[in-house]
N, C-alpha and C. Protein backbone atom coordinates (compact mmCIF):
# COMPACT_ATOMS: atom_id res chain seq x y z
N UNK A 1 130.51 -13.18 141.97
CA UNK A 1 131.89 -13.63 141.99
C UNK A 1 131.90 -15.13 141.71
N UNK A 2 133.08 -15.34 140.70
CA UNK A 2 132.64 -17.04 140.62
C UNK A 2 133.56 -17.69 141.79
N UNK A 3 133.30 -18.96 142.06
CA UNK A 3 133.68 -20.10 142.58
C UNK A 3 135.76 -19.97 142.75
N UNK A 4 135.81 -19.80 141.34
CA UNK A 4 136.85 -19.80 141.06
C UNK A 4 138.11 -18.28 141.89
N UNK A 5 136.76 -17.50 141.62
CA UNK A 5 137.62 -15.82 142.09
C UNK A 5 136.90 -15.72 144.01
N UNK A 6 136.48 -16.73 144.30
CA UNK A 6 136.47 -16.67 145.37
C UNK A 6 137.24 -17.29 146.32
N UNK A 7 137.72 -18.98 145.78
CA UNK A 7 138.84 -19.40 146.00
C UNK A 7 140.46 -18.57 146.34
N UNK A 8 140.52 -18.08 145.41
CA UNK A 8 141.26 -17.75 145.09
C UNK A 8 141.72 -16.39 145.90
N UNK A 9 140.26 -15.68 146.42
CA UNK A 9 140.15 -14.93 147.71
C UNK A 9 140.51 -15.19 148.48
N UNK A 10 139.78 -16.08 149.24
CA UNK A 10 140.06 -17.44 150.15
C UNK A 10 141.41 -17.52 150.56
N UNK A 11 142.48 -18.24 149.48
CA UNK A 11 143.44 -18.69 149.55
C UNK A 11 144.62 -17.29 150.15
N UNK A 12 144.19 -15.71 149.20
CA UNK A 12 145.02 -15.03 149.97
C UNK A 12 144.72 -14.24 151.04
N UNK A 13 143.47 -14.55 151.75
CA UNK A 13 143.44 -14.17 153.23
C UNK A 13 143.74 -15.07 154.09
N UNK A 14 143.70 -16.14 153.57
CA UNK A 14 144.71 -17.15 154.73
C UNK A 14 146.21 -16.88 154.66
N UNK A 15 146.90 -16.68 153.41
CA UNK A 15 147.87 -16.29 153.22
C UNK A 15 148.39 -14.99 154.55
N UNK A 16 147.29 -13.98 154.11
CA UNK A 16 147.68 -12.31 154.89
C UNK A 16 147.51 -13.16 156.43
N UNK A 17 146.51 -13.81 157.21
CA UNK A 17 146.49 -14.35 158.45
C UNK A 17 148.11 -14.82 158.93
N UNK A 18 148.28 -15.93 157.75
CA UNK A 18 149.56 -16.36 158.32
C UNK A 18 150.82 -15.29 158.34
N UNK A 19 150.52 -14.52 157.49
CA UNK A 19 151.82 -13.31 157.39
C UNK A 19 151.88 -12.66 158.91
N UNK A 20 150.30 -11.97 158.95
CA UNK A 20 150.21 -11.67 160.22
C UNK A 20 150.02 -12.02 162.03
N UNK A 21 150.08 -13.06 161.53
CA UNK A 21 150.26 -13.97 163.11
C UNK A 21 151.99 -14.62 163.21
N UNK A 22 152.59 -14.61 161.75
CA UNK A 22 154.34 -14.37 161.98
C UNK A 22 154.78 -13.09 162.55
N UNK A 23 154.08 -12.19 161.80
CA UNK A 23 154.47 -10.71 162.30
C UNK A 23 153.90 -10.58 163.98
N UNK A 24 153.13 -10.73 164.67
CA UNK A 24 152.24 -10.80 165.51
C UNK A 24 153.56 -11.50 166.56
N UNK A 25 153.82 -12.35 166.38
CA UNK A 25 154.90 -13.76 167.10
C UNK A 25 156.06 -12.42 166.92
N UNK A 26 156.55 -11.86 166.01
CA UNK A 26 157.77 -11.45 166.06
C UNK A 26 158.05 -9.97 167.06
N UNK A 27 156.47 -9.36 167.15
CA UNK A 27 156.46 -8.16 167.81
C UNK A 27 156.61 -8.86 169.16
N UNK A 28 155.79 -9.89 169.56
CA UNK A 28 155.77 -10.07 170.82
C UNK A 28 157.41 -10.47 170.93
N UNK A 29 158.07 -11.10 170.45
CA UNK A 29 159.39 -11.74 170.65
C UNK A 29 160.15 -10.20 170.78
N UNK A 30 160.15 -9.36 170.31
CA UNK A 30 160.64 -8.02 170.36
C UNK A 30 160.11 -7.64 171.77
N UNK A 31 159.11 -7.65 172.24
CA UNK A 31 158.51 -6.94 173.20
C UNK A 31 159.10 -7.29 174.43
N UNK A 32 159.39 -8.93 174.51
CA UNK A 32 160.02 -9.70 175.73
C UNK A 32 161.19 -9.19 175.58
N UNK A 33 162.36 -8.82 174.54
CA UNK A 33 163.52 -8.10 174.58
C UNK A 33 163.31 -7.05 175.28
N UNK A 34 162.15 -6.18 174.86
CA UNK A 34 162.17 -4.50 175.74
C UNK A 34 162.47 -5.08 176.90
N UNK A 35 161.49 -5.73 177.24
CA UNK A 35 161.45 -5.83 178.90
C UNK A 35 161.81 -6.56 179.52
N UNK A 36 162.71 -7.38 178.72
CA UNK A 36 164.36 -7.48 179.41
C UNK A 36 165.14 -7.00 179.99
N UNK A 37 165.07 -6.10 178.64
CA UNK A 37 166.33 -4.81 179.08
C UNK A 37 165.82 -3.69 179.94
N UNK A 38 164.38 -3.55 179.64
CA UNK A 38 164.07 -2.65 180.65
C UNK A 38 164.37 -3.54 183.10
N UNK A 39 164.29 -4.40 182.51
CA UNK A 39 164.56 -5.18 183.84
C UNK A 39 165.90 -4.82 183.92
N UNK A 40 166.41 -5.25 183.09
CA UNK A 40 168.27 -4.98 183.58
C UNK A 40 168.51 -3.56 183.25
N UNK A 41 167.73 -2.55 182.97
CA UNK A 41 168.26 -1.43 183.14
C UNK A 41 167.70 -0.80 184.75
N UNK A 42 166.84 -1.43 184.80
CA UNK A 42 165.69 -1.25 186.37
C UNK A 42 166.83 -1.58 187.07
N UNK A 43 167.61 -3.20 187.54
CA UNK A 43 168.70 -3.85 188.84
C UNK A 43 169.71 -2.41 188.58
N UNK A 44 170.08 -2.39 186.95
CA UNK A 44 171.40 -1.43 187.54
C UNK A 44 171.33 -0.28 188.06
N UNK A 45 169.95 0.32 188.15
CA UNK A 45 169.83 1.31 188.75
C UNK A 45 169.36 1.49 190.15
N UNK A 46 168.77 0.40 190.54
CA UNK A 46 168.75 -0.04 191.89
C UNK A 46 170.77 -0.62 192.91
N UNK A 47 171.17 -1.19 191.84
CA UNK A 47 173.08 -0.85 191.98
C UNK A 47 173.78 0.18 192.07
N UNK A 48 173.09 1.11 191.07
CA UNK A 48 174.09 2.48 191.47
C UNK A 48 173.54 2.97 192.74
N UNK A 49 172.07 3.42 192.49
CA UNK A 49 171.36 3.67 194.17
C UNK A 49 172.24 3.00 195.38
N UNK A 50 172.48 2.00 195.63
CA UNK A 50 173.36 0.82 196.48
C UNK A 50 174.41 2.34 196.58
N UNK A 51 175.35 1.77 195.61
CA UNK A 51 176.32 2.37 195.18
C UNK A 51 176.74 3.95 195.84
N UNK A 52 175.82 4.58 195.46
CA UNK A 52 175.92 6.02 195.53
C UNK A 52 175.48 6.68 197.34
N UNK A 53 174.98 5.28 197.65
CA UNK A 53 174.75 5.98 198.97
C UNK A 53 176.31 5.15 199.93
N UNK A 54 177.52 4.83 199.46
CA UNK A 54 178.54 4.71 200.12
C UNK A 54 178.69 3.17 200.63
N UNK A 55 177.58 2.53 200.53
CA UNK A 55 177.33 1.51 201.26
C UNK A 55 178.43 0.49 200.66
N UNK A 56 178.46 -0.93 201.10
CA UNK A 56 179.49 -1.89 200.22
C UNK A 56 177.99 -2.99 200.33
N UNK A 57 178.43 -4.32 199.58
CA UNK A 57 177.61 -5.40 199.29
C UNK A 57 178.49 -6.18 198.34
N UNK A 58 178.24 -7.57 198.86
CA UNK A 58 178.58 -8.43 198.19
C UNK A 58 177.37 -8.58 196.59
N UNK A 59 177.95 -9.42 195.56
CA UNK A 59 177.73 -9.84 194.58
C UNK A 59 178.56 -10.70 193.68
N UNK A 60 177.42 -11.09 192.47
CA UNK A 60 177.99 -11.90 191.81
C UNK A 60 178.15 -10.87 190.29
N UNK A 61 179.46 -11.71 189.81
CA UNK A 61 180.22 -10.92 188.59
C UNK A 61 180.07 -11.94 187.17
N UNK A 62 179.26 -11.28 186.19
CA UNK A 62 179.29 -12.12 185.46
C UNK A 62 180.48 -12.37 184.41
N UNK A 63 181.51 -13.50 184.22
CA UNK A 63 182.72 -13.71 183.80
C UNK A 63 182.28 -14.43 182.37
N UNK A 64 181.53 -14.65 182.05
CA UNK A 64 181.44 -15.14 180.64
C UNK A 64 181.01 -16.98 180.83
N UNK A 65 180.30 -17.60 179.67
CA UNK A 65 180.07 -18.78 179.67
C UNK A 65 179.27 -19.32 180.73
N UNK A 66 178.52 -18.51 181.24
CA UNK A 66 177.31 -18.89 182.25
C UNK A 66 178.06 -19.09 183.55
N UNK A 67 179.34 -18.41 183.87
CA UNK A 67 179.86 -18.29 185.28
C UNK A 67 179.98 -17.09 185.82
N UNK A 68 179.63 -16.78 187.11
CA UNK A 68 180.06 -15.78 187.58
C UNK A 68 180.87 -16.27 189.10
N UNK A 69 181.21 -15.02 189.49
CA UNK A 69 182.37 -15.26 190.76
C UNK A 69 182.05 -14.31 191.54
N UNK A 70 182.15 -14.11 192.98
CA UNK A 70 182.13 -13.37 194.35
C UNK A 70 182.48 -12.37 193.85
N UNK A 71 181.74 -11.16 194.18
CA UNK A 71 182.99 -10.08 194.51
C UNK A 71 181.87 -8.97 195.57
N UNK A 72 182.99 -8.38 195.63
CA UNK A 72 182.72 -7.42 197.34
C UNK A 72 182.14 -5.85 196.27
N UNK A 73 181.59 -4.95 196.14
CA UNK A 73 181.22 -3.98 195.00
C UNK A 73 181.78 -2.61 196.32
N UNK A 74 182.47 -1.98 196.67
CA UNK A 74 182.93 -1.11 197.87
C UNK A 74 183.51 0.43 197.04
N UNK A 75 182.62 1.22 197.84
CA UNK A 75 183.24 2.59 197.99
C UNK A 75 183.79 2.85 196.24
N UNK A 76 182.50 2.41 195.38
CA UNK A 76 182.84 2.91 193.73
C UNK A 76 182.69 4.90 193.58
N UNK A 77 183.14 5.31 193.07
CA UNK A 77 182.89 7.10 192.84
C UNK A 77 182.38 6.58 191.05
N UNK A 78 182.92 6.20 190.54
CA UNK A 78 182.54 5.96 188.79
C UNK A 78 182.18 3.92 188.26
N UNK A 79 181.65 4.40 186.76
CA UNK A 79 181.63 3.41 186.50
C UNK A 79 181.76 2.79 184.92
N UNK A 80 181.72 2.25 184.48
CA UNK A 80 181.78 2.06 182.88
C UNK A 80 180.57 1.77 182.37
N UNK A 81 180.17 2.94 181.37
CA UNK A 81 178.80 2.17 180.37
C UNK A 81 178.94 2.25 179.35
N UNK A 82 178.62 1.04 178.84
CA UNK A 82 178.57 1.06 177.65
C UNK A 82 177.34 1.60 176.54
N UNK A 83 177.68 3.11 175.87
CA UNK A 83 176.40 3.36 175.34
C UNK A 83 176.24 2.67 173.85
N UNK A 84 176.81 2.06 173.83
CA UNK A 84 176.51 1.55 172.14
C UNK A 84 177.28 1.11 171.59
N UNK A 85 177.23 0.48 169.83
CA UNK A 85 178.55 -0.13 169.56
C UNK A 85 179.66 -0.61 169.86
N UNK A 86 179.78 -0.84 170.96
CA UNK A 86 180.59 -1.38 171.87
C UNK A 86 181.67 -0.20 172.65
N UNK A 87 180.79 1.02 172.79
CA UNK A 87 181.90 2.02 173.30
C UNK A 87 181.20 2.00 174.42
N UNK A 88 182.35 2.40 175.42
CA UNK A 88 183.00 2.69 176.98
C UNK A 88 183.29 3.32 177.45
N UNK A 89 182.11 4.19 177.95
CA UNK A 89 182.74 5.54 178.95
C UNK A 89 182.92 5.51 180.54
N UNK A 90 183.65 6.33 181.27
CA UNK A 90 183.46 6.36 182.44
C UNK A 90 182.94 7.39 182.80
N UNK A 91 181.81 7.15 184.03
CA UNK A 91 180.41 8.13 183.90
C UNK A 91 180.78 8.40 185.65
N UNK A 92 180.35 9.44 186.01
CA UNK A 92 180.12 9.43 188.10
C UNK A 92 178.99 8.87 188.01
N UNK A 93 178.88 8.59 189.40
CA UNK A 93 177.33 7.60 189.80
C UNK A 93 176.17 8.46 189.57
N UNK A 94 176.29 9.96 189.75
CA UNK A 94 175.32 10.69 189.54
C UNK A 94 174.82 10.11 187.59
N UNK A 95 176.04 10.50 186.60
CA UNK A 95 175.99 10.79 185.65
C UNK A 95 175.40 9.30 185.02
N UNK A 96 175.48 7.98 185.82
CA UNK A 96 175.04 6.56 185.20
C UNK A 96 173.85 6.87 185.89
N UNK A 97 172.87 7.42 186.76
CA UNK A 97 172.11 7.21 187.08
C UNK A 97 171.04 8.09 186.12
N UNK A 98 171.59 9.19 185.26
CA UNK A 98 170.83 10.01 184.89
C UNK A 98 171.10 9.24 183.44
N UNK A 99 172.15 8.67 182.91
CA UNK A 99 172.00 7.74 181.38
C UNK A 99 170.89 6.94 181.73
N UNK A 100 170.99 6.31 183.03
CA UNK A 100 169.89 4.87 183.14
C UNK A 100 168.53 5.56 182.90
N UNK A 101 168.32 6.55 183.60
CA UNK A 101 166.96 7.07 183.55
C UNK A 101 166.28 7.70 181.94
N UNK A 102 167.43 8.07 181.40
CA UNK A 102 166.88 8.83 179.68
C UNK A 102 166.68 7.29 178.84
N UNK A 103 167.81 6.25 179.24
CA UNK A 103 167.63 5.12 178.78
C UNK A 103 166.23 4.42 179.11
N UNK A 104 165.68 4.11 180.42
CA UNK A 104 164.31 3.57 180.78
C UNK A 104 162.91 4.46 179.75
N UNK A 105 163.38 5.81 179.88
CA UNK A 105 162.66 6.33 178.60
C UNK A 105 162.27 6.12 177.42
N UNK A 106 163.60 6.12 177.19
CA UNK A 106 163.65 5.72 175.47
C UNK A 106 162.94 3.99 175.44
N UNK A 107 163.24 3.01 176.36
CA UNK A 107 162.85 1.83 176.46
C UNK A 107 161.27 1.45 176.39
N UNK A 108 161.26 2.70 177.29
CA UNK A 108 159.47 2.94 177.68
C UNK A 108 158.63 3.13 176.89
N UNK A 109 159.00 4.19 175.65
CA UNK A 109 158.47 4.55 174.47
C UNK A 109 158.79 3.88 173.28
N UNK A 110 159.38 3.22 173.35
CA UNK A 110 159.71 2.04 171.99
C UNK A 110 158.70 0.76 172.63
N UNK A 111 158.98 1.02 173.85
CA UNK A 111 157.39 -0.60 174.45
C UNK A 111 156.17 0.01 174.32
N UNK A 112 155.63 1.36 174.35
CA UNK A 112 154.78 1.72 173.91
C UNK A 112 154.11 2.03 172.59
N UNK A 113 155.02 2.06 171.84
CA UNK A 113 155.12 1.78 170.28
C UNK A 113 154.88 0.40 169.97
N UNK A 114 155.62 -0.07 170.37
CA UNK A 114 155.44 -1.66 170.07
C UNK A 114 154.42 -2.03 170.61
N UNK A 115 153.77 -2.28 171.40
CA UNK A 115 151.86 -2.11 172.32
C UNK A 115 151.40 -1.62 171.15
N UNK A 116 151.50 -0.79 170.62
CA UNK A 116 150.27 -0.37 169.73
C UNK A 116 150.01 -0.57 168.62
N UNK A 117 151.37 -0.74 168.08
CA UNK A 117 151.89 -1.91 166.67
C UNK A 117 150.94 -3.66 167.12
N UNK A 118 151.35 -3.62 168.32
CA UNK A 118 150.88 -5.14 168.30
C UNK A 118 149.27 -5.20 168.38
N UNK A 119 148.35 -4.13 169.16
CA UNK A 119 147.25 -3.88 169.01
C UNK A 119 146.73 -3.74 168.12
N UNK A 120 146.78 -3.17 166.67
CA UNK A 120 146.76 -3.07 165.47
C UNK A 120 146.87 -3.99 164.46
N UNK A 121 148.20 -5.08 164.86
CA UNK A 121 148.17 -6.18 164.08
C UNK A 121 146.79 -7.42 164.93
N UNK A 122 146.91 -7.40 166.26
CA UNK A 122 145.67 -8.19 166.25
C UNK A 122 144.70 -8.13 165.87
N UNK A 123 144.44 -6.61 166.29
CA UNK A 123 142.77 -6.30 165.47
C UNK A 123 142.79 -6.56 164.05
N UNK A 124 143.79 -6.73 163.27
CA UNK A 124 143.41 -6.90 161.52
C UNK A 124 143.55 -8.33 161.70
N UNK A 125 144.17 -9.35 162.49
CA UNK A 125 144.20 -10.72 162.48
C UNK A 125 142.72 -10.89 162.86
N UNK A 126 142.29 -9.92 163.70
CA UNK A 126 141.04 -10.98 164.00
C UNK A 126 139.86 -10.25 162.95
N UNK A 127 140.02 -9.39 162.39
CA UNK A 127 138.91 -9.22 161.80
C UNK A 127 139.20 -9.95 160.23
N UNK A 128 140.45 -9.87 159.90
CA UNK A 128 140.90 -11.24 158.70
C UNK A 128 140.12 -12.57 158.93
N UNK A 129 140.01 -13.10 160.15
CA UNK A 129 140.28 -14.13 160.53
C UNK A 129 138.23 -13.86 160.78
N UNK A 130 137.83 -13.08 161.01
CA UNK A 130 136.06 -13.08 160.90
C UNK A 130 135.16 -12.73 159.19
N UNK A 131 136.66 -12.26 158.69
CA UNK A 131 135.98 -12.18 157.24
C UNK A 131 135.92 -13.32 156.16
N UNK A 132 137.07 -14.39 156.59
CA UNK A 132 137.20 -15.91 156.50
C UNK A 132 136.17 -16.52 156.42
N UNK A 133 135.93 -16.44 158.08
CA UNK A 133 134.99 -17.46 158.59
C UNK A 133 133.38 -17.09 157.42
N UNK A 134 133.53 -15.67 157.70
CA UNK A 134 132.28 -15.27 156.53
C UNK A 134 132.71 -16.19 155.08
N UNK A 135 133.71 -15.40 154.49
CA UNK A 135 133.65 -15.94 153.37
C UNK A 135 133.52 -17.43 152.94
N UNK A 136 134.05 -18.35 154.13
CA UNK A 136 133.52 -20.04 153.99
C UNK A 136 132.30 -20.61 154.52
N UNK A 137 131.11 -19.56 155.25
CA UNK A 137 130.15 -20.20 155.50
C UNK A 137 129.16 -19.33 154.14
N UNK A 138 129.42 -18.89 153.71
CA UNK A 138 128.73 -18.38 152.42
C UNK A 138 129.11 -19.58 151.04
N UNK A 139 129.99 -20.14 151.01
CA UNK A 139 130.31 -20.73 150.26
C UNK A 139 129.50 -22.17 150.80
N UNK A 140 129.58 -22.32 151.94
CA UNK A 140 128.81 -23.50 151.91
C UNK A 140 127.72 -23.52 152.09
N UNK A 141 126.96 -22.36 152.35
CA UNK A 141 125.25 -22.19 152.14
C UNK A 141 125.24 -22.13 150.55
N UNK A 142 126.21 -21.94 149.38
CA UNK A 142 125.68 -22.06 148.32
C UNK A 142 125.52 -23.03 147.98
């Protein structure tokens, strides 16, 4: 291989590295979303639990623009969820507790997807990233 077609090697496995350590950054940035939402789908279901056993409790209400306000949460039978696109149903506490749970599912298995997507892209970053290191200490033993 000449000098020239090795360069030129060179140049696009650093290229694929950087592609894949953007991609790498973007799964993980996805991943902290899952388990976000998997957290806030976890409290609201620890709320309906609250909820469903009759009890009352204070809380805070989130009102928009980083404020929320007091409120007393007492003797709910239903509640509003929103499954998507911005639609709004009213569900019984039984019926939000059994959305939350198919929802933690679906959450569960898209984070497990994504785990294995991200396992996959490391292992080709790092073995990119050992075929490099080969290909520039060969070049400088020549």
């Amino acid at each position: 291989m000449s000098k020239v077609d090795s360069e030129q090697e060179l140049q696009n496995k650093i290229f694929q590295i950087r592609y894949l350590e953007n991609y790498l950054a973007d799964l993980i940035n996805k991943e902290n979303f899952i388990v976000a939402s998997l957290n806030d789908l976890e409290n609201a279901e620890a709320t309906i639990e609250t909820l469903s056993k009759g009890k009352s409790f204070d809380t805070l209400v989130y009102i928009g623009g980083g404020m929320y306000t007091p409120s007393k949460m007492d003797n709910l039978n239903k509640v509003l969820v929103n499954i998507g696109s911005n639609v709004v149903i009213e569900k019984s506490l039984n019926d939000a507790q059994m959305y939350l749970k198919e929802r933690k599912i679906e959450i569960r298995n898209a984070l497990n997807e994504l785990t294995k997507q991200k396992q996959q892209v490391a292992y080709a970053l790092q073995t990119l990233k050992e075929n490099v290191e080969a290909v520039i200490k060969e070049s400088q033993s020549e």
